[in-house]
N, C-alpha and C. Protein backbone atom coordinates (compact mmCIF):
# COMPACT_ATOMS: atom_id res chain seq x y z
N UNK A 1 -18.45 16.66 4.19
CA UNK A 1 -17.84 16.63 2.89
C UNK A 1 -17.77 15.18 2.41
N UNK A 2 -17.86 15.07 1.22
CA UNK A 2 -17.89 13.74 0.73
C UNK A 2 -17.10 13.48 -0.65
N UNK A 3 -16.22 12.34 0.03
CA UNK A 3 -14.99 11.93 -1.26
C UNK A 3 -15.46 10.90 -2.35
N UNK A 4 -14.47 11.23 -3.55
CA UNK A 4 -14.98 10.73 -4.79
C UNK A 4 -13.65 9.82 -4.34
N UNK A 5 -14.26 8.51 -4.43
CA UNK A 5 -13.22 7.05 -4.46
C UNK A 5 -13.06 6.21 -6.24
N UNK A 6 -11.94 6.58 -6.83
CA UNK A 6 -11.40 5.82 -8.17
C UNK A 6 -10.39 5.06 -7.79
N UNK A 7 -10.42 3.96 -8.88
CA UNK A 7 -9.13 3.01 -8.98
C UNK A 7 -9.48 2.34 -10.45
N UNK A 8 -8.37 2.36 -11.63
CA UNK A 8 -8.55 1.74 -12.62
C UNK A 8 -8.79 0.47 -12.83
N UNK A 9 -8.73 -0.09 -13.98
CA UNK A 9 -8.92 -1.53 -14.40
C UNK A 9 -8.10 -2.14 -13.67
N UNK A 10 -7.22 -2.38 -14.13
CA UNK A 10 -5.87 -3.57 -12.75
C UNK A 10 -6.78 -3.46 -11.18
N UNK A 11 -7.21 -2.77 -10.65
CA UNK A 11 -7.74 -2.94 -9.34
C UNK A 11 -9.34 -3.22 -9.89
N UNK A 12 -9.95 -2.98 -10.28
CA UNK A 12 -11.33 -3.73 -10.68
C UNK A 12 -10.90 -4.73 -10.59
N UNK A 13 -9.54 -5.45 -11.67
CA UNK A 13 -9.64 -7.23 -11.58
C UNK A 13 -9.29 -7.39 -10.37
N UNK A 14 -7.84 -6.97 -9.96
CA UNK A 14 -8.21 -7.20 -8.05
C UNK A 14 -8.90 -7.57 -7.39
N UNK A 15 -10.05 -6.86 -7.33
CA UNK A 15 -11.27 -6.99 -6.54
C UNK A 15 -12.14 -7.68 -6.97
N UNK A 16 -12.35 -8.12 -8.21
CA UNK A 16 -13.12 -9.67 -8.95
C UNK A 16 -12.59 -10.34 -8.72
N UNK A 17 -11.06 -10.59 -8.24
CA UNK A 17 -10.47 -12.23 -7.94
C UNK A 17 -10.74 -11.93 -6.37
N UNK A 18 -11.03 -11.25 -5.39
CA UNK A 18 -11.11 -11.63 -4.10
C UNK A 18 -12.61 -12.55 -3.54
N UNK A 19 -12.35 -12.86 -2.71
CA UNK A 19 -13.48 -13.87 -2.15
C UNK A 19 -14.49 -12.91 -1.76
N UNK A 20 -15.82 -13.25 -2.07
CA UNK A 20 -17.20 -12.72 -1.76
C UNK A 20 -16.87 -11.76 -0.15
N UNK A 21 -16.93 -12.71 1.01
CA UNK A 21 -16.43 -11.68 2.19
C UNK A 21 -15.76 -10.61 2.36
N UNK A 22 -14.41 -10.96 1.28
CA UNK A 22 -13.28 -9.90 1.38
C UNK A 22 -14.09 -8.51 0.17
N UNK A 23 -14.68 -9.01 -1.01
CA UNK A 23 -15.31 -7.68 -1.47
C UNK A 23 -16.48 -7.20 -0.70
N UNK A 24 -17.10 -7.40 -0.18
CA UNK A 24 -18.03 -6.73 1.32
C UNK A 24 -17.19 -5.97 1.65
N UNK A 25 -16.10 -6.45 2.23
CA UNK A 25 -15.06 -6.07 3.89
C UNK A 25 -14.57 -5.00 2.62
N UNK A 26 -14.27 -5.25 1.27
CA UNK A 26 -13.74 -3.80 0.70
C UNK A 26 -14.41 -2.86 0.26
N UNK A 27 -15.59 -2.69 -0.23
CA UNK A 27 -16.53 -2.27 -0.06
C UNK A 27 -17.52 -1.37 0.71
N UNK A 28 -17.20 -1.97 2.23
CA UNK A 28 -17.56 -1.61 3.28
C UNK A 28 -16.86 -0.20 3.67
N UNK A 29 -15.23 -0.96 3.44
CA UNK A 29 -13.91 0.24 3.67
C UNK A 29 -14.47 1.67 2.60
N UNK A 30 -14.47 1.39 1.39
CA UNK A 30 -14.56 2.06 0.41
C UNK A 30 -15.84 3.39 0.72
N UNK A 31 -16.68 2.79 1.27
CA UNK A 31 -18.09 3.41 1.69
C UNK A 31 -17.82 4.43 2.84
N UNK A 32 -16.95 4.28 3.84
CA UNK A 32 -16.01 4.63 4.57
C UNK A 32 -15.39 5.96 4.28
N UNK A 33 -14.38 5.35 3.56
CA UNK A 33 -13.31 6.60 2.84
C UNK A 33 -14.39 7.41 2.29
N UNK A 34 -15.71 6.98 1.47
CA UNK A 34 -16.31 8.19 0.64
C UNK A 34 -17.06 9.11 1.86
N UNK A 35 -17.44 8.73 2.75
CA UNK A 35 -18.08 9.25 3.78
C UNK A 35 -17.10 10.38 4.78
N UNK A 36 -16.10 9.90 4.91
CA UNK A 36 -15.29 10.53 6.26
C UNK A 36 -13.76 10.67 5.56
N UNK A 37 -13.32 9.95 4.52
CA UNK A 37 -12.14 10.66 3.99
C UNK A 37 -11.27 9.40 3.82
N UNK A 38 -9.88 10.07 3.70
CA UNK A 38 -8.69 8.94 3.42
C UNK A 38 -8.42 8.14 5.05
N UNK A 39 -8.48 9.06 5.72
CA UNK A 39 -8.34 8.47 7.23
C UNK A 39 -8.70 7.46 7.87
N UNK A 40 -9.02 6.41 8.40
CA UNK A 40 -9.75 5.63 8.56
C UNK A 40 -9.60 5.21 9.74
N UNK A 41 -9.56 5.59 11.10
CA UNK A 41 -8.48 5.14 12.40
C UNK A 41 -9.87 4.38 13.07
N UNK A 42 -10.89 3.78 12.27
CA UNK A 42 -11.79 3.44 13.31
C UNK A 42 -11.71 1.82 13.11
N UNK A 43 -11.02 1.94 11.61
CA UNK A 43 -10.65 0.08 11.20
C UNK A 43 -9.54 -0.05 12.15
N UNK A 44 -8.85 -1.17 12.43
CA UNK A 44 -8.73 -2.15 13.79
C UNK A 44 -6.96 -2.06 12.68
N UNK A 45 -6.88 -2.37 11.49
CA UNK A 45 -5.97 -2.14 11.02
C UNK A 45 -5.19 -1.40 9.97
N UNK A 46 -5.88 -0.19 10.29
CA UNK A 46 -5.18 0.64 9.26
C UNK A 46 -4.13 1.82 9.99
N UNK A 47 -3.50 1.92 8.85
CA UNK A 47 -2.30 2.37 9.36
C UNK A 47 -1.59 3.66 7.45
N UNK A 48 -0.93 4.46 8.19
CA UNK A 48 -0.22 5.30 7.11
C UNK A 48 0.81 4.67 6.55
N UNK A 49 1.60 4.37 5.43
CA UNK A 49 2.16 4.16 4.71
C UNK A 49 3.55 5.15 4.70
N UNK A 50 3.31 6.48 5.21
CA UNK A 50 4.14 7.56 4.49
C UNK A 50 3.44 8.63 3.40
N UNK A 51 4.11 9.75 3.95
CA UNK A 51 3.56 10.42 2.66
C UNK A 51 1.89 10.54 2.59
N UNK A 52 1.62 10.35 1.42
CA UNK A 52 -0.14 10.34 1.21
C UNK A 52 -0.54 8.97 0.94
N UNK A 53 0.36 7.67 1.47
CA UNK A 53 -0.31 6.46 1.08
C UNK A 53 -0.57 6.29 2.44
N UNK A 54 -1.55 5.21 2.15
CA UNK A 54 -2.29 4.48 3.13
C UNK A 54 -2.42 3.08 3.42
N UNK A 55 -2.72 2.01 3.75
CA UNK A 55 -3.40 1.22 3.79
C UNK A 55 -4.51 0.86 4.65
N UNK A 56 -4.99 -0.62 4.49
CA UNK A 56 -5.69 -1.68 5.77
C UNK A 56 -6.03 -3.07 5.43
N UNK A 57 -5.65 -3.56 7.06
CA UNK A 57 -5.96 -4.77 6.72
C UNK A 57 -7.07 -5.23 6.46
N UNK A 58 -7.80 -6.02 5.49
CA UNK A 58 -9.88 -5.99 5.39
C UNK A 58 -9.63 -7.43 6.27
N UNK A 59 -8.58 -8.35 6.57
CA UNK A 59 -8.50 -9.06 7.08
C UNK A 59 -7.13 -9.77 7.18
N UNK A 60 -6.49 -10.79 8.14
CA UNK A 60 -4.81 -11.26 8.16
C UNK A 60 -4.30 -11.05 6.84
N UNK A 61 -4.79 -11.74 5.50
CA UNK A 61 -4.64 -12.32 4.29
C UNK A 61 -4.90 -10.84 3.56
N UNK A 62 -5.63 -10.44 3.53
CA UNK A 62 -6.07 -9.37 2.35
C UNK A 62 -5.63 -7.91 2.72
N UNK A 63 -5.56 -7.24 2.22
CA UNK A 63 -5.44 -5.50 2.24
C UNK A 63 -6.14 -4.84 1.17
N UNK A 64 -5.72 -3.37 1.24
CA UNK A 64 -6.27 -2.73 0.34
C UNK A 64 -5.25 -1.39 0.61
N UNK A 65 -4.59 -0.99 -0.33
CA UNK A 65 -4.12 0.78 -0.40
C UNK A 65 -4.65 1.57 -1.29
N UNK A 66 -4.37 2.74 -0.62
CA UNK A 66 -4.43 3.96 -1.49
C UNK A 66 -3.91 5.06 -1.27
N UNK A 67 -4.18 6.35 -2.02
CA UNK A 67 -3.61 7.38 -1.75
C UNK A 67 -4.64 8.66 -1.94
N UNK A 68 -3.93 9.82 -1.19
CA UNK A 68 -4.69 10.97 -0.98
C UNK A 68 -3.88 12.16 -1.13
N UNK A 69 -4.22 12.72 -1.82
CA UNK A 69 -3.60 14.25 -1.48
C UNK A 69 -4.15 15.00 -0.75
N UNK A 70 -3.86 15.77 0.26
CA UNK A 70 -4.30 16.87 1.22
C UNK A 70 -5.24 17.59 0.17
N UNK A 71 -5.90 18.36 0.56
CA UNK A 71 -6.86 19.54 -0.26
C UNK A 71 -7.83 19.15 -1.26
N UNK A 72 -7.44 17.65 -1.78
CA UNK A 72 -8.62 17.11 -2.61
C UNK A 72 -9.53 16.16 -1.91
N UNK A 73 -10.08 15.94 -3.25
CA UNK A 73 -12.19 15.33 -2.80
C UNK A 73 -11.87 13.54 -3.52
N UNK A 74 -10.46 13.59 -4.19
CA UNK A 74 -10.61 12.04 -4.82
C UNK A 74 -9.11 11.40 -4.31
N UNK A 75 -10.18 10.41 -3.82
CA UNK A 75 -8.64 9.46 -2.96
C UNK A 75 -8.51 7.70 -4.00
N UNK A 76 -7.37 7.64 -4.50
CA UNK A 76 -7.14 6.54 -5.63
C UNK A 76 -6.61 5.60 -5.03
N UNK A 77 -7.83 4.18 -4.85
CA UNK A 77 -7.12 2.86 -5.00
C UNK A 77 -6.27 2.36 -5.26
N UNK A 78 -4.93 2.33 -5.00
CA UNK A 78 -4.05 1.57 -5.96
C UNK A 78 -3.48 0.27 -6.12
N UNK A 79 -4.40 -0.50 -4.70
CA UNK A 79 -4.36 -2.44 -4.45
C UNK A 79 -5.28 -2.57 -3.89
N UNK A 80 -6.10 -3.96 -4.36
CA UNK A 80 -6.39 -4.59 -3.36
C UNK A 80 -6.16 -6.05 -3.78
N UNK A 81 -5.31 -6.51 -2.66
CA UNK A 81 -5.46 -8.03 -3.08
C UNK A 81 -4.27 -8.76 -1.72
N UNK A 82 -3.96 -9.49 -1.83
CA UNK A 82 -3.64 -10.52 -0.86
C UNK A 82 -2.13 -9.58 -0.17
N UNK A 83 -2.28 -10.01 1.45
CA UNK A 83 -1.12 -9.56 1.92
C UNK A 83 -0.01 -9.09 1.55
N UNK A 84 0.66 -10.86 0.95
CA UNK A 84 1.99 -10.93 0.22
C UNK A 84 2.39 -10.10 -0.49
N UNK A 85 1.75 -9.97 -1.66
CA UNK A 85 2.00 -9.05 -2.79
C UNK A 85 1.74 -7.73 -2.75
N UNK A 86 1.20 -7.23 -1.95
CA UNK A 86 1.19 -5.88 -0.96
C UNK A 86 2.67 -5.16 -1.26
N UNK A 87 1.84 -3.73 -2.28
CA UNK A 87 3.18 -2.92 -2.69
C UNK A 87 3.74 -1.80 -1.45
N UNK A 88 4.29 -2.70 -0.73
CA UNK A 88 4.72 -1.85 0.51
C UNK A 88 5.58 -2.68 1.46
């Protein structure tokens, strides 16, 4: 089965202000989730949030969340950008 991955404008700019490596490393994730789902237990740092959120680390400094509902095909971006400011 294969998931449909969205996230609006505010996370597009997100991901235009991150450094070349870190959009690969999100990217990479993203390719991921569309392939095998919201789950991701094979990255080194991802972890559940609660509920249907998620995150991971793409590296110390950076993350990325999102969310999923059980029974659906589209799992929504809702950060990516530096640790700190990490809505969680």
């Amino acid at each position: 089965m294969e998931f449909k991955v969205v996230w609006n404008k505010r996370v597009e700019k997100q991901v235009q202000r991150l450094p070349y490596r870190i959009q690969l490393l999100f990217f990479t994730l993203v390719n991921d989730i569309m392939r095998t789902g919201a789950i991701q237990k094979k990255w080194k740092n991802f972890s559940s949030l609660g509920g249907n959120k998620y995150h991971c680390h793409l590296t110390y400094d950076w993350v990325a969340c999102w969310e999923w509902e059980k029974g659906t095909v589209t799992i929504e971006v809702y950060y990516a950008g530096s640790r700190e400011n990490a809505p969680y």
